[in-house]
N, C-alpha and C. Protein backbone atom coordinates (compact mmCIF):
# COMPACT_ATOMS: atom_id res chain seq x y z
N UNK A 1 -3.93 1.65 8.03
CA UNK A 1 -4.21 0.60 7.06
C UNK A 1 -5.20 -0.38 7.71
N UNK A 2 -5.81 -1.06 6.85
CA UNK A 2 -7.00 -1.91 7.66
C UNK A 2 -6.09 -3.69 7.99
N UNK A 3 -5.49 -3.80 7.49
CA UNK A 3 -4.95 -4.94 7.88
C UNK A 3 -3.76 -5.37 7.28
N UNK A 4 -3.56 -6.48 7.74
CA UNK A 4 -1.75 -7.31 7.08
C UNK A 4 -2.59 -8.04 6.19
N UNK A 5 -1.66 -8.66 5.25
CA UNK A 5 -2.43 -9.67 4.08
C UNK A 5 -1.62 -10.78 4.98
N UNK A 6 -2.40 -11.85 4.64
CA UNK A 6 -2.24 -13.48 4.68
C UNK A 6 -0.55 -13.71 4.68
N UNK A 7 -0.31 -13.07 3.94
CA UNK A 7 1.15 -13.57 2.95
C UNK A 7 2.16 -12.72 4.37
N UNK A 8 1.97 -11.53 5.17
CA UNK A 8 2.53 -10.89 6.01
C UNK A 8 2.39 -11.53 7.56
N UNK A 9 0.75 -11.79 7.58
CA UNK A 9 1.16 -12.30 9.18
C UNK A 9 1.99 -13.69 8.74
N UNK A 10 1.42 -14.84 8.17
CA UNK A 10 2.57 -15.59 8.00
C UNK A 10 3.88 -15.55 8.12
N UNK A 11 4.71 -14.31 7.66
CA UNK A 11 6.07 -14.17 7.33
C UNK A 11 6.24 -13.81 9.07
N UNK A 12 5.33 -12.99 9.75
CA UNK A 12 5.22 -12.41 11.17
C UNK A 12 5.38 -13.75 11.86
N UNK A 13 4.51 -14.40 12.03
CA UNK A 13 4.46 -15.33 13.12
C UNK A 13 5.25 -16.26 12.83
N UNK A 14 5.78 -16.76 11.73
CA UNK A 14 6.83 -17.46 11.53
C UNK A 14 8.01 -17.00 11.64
N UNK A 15 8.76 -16.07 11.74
CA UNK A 15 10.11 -14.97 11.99
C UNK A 15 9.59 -15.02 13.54
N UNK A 16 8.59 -14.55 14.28
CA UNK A 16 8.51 -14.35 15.66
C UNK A 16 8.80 -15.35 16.49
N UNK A 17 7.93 -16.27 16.09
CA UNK A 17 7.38 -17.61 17.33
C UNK A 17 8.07 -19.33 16.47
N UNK A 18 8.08 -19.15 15.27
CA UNK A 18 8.89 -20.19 14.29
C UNK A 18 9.90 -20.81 13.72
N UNK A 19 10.94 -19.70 14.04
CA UNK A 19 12.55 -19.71 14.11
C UNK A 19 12.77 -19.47 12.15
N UNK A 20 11.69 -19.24 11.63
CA UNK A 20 12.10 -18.65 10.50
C UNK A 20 12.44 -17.26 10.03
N UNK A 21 13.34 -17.00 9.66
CA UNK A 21 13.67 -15.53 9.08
C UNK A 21 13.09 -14.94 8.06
N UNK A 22 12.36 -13.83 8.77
CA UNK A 22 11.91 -12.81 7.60
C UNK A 22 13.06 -11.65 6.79
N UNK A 23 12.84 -11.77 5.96
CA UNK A 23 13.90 -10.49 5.59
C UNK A 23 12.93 -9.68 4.79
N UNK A 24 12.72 -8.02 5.70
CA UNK A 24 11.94 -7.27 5.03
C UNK A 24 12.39 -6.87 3.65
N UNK A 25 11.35 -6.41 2.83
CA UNK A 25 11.80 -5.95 1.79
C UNK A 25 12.32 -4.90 1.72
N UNK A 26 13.49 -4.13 0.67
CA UNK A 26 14.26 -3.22 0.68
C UNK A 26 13.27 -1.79 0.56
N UNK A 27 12.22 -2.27 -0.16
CA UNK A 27 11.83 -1.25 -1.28
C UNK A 27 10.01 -1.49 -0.73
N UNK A 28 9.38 0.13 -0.69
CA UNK A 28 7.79 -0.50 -0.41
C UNK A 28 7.14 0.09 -1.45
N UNK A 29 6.29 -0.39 -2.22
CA UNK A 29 5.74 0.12 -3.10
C UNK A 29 4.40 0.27 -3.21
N UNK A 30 3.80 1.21 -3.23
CA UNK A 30 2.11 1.91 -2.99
C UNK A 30 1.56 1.47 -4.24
N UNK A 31 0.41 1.03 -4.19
CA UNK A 31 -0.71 0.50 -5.18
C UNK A 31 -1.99 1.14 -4.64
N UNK A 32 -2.54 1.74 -6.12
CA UNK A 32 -4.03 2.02 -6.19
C UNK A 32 -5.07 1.11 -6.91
N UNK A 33 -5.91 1.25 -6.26
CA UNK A 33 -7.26 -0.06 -6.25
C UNK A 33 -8.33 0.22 -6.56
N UNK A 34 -9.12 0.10 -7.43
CA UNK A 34 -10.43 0.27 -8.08
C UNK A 34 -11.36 -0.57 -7.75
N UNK A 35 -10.79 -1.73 -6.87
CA UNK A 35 -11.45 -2.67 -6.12
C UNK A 35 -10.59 -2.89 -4.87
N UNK A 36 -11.25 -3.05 -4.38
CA UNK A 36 -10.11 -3.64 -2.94
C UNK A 36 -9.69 -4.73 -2.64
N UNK A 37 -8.14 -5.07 -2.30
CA UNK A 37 -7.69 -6.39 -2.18
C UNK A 37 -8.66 -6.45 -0.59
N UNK A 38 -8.31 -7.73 -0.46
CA UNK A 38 -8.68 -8.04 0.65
C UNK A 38 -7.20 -8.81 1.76
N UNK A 39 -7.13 -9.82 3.24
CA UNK A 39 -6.17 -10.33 3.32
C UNK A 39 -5.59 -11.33 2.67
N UNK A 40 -6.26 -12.30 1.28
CA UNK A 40 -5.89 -12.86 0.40
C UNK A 40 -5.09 -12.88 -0.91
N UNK A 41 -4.72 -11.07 -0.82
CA UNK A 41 -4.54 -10.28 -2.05
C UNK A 41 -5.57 -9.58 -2.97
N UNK A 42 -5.37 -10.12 -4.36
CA UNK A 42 -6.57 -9.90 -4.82
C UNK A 42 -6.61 -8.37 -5.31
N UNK A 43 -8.30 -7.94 -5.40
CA UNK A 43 -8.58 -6.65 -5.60
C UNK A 43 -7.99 -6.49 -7.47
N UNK A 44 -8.08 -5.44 -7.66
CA UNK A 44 -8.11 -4.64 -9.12
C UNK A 44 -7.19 -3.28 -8.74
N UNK A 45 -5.77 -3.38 -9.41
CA UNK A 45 -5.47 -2.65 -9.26
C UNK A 45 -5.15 -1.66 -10.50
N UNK A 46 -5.42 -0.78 -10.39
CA UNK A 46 -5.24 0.77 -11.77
C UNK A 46 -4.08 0.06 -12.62
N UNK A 47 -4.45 0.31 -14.10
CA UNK A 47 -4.00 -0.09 -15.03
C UNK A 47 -3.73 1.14 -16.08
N UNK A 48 -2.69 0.90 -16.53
CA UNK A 48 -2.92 1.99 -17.70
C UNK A 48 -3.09 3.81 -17.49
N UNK A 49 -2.98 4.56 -18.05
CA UNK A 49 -2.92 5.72 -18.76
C UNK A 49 -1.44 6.43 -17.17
N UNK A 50 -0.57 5.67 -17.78
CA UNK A 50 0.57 6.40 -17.16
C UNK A 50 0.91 5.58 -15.61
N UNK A 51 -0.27 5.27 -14.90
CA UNK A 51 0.23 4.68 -13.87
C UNK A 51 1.16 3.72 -13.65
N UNK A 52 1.51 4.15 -12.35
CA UNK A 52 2.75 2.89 -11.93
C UNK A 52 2.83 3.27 -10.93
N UNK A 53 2.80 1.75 -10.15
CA UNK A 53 3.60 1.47 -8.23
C UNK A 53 4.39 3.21 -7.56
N UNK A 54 4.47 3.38 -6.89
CA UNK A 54 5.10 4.18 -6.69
C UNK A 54 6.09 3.78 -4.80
N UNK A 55 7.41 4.28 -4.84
CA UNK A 55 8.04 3.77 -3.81
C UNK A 55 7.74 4.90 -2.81
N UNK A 56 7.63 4.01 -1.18
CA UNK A 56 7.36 4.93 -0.01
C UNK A 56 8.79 4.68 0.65
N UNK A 57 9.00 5.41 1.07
CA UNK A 57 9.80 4.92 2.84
C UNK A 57 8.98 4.92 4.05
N UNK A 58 9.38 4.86 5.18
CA UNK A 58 8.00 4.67 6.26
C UNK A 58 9.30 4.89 7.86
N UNK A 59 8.38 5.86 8.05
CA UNK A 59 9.04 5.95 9.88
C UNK A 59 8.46 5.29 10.72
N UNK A 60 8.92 4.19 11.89
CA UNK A 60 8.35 3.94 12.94
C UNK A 60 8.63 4.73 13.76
N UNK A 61 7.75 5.21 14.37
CA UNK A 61 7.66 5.86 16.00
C UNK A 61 6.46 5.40 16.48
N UNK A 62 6.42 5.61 18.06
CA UNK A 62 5.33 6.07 18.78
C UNK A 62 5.42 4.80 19.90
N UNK A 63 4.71 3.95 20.85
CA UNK A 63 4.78 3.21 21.39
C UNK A 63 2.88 2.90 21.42
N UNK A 64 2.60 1.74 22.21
CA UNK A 64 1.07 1.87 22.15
C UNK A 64 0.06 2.71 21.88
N UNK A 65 0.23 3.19 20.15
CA UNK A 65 0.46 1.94 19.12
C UNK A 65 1.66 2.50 18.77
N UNK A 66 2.72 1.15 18.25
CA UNK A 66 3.67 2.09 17.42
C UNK A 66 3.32 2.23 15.87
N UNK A 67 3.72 3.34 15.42
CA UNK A 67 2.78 3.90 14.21
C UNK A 67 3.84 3.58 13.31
N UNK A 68 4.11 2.81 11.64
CA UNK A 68 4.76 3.36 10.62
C UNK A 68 3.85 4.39 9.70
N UNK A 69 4.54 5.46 9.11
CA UNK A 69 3.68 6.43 8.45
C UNK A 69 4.96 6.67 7.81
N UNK A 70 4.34 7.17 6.36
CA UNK A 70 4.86 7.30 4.81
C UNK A 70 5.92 9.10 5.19
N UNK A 71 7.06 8.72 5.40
CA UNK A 71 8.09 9.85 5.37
C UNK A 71 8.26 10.93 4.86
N UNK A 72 7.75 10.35 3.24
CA UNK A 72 7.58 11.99 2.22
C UNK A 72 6.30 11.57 1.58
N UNK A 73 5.54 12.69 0.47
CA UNK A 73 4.43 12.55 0.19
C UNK A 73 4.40 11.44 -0.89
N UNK A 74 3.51 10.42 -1.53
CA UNK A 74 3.34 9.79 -2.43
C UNK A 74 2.88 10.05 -4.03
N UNK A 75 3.72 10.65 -4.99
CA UNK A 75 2.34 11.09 -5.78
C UNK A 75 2.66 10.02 -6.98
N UNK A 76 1.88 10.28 -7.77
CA UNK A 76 1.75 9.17 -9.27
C UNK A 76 1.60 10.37 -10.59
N UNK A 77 2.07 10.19 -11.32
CA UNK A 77 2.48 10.69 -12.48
C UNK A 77 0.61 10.89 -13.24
N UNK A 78 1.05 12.27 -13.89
CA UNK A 78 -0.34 12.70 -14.78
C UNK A 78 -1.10 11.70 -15.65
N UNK A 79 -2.34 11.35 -15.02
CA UNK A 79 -2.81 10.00 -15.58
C UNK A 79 -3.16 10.60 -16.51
N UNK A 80 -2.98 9.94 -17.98
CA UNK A 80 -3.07 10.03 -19.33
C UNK A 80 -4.57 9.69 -20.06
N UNK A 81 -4.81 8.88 -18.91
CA UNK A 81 -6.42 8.58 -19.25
C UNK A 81 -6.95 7.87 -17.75
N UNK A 82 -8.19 7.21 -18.09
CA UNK A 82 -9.11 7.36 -16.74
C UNK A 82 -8.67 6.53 -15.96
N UNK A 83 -8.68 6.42 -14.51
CA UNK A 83 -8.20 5.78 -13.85
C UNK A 83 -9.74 4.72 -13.12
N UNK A 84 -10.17 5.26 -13.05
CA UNK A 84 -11.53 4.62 -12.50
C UNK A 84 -11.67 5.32 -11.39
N UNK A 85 -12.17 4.89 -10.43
CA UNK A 85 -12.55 5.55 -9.50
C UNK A 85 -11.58 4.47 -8.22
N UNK A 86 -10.98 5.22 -7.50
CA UNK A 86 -9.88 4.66 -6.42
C UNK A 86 -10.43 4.48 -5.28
N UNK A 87 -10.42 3.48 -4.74
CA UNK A 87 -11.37 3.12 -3.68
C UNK A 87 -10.18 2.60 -2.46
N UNK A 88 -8.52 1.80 -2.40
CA UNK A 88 -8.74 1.63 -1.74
C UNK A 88 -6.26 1.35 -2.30
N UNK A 89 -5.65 1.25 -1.07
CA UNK A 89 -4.28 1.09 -1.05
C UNK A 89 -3.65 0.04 -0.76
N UNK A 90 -2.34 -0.25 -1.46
CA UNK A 90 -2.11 -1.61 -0.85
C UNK A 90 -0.27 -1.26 -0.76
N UNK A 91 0.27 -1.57 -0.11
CA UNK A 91 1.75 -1.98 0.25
C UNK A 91 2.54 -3.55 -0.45
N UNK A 92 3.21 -3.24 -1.33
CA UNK A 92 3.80 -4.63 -1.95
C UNK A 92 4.87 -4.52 -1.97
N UNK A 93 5.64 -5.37 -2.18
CA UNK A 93 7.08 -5.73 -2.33
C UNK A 93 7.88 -6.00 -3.46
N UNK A 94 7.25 -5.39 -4.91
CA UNK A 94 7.33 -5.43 -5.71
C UNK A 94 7.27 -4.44 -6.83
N UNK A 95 7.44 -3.69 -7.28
CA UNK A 95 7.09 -2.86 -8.61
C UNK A 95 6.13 -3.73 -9.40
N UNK A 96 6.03 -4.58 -10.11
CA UNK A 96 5.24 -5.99 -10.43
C UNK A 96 4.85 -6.91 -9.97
N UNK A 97 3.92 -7.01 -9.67
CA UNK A 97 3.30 -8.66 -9.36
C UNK A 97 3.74 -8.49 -7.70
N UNK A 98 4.36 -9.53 -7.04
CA UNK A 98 5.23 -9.25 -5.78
C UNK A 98 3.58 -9.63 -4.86
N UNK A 99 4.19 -9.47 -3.34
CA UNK A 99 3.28 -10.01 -2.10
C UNK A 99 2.76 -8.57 -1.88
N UNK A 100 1.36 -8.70 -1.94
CA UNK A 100 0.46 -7.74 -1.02
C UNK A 100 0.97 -7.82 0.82
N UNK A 101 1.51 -6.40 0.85
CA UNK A 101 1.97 -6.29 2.57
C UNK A 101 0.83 -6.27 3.73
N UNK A 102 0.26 -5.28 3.25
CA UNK A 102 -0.78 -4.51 4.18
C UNK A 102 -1.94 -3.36 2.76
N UNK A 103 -3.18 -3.26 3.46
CA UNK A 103 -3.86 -2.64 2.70
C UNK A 103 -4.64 -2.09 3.46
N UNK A 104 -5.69 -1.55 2.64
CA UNK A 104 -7.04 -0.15 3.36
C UNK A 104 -7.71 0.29 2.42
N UNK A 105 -8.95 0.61 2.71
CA UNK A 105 -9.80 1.08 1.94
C UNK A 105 -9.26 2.70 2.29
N UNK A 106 -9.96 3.74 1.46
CA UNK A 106 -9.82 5.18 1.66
C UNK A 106 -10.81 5.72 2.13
N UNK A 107 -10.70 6.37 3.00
CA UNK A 107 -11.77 7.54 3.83
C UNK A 107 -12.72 7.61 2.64
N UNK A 108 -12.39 7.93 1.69
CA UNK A 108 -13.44 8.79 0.92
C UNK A 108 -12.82 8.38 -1.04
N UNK A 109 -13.39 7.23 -1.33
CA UNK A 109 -13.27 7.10 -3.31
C UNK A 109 -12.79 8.03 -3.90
N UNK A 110 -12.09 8.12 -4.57
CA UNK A 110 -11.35 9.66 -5.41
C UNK A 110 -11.36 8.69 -7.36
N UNK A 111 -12.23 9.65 -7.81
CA UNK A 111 -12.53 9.35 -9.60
C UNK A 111 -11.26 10.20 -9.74
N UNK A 112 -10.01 9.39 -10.39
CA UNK A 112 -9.43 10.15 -11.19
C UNK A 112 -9.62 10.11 -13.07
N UNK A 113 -9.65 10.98 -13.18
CA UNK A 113 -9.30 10.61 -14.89
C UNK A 113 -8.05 11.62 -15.81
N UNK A 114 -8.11 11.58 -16.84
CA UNK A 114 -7.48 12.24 -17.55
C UNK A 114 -7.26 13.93 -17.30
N UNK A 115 -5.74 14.05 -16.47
CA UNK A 115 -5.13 15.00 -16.37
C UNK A 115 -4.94 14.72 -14.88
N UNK A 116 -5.56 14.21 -14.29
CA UNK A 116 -5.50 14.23 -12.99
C UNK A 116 -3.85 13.92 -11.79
N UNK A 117 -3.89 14.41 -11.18
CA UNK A 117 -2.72 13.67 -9.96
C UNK A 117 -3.26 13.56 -8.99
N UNK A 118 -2.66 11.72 -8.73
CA UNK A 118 -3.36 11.20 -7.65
C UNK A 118 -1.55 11.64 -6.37
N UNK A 119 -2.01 11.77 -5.03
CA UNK A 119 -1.48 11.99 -4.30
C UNK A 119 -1.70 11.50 -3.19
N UNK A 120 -0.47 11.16 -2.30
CA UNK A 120 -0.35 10.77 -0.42
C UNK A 120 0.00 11.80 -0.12
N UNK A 121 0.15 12.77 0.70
CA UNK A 121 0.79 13.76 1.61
C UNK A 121 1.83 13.13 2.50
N UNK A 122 2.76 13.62 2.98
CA UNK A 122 3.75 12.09 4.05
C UNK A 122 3.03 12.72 5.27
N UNK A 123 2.67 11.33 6.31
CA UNK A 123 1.98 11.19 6.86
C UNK A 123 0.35 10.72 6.66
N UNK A 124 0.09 10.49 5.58
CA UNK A 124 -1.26 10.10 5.42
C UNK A 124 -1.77 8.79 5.42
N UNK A 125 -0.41 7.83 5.25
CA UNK A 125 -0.43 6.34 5.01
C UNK A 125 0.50 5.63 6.48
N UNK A 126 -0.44 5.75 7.41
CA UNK A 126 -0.08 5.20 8.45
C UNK A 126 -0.39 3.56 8.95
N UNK A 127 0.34 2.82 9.18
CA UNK A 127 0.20 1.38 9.91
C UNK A 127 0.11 0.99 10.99
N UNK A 128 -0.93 0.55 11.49
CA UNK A 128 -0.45 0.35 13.27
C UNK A 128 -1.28 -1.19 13.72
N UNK A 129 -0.76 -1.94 14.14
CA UNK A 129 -1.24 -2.97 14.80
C UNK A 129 -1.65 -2.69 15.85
N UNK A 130 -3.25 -3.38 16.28
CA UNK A 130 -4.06 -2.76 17.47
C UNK A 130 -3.77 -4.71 18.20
C-alpha cells in the first residue's frame, strides 16, 4: 500500500507515544477508486452497477518489514454496469462512509464495465511500513 491516511497515523502515534487507546477495527473493508484518495481521504470511489465495499482479513508476518497481506482473495460482485476505470485501493473501517486506513494506487488501471469481475487474489494487498 502506498501509505497510512492522516486519520491512521494519528490514531498510531497517539495509542503509541500519547497514552491514548486505539481500538482497531473489527472488520476491514476494501474500496475501489476511479480517482485516488490521497493521506487526507478523499479520491472517488466506484459507485453503482452492483458494487460494494468488500471485507478482507489480513495476516501479519515477517519481521523487517513486517508485512500484513489479505488472507483470502478479494472479489466484488458482477458489475451490472460500468465501473470506470480503477486506478487505485483503499482500506476503511466502514461498509459506508467510515475512516480511510491505508491506500495505493495499482500497478496497472483495470476498465471494468458491464459483466466484468473485479478481483484481489489473497496475497496481493500487502501493507508494510518502511
Amino acid at each position: 500500500m502506498a501509505g497510512f491516511s492522516d486519520y491512521l497515523e494519528d490514531k498510531v502515534l497517539n495509542h503509541v507515544f500519547g497514552g491514548t487507546n486505539y481500538t482497531a477495527p473489527v472488520t476491514h473493508y476494501v474500496a475501489l477508486y476511479t480517482v485516488a484518495p490521497d493521506d487526507t481521504g478523499g479520491g472517488t470511489e466506484v459507485t453503482g452497477g452492483a458494487y460494494a465495499r468488500q471485507t478482507s482479513t489480513f495476516t501479519v508476518s515477517g519481521t523487517s518489514p513486517t508485512t500484513a497481506t489479505n488472507a483470502a482473495a478479494v472479489e466484488y460482485p458482477t458489475a451490472t454496469d460500468n465501473y470506470g476505470t480503477v486506478v487505485a485501493v483503499g482500506i476503511l473501517d466502514a461498509l459506508t462512509g467510515g475512516n480511510l486506513l491505508a491506500y495505493a494506487n495499482l500497478d496497472t488501471s483495470k476498465p471494468v464495465t458491464t459483466g466484468d469481475v473485479f478481483r484481489f487474489d489473497a496475497g496481493d494487498l500487502d501493507i508494510t511500513l518502511a
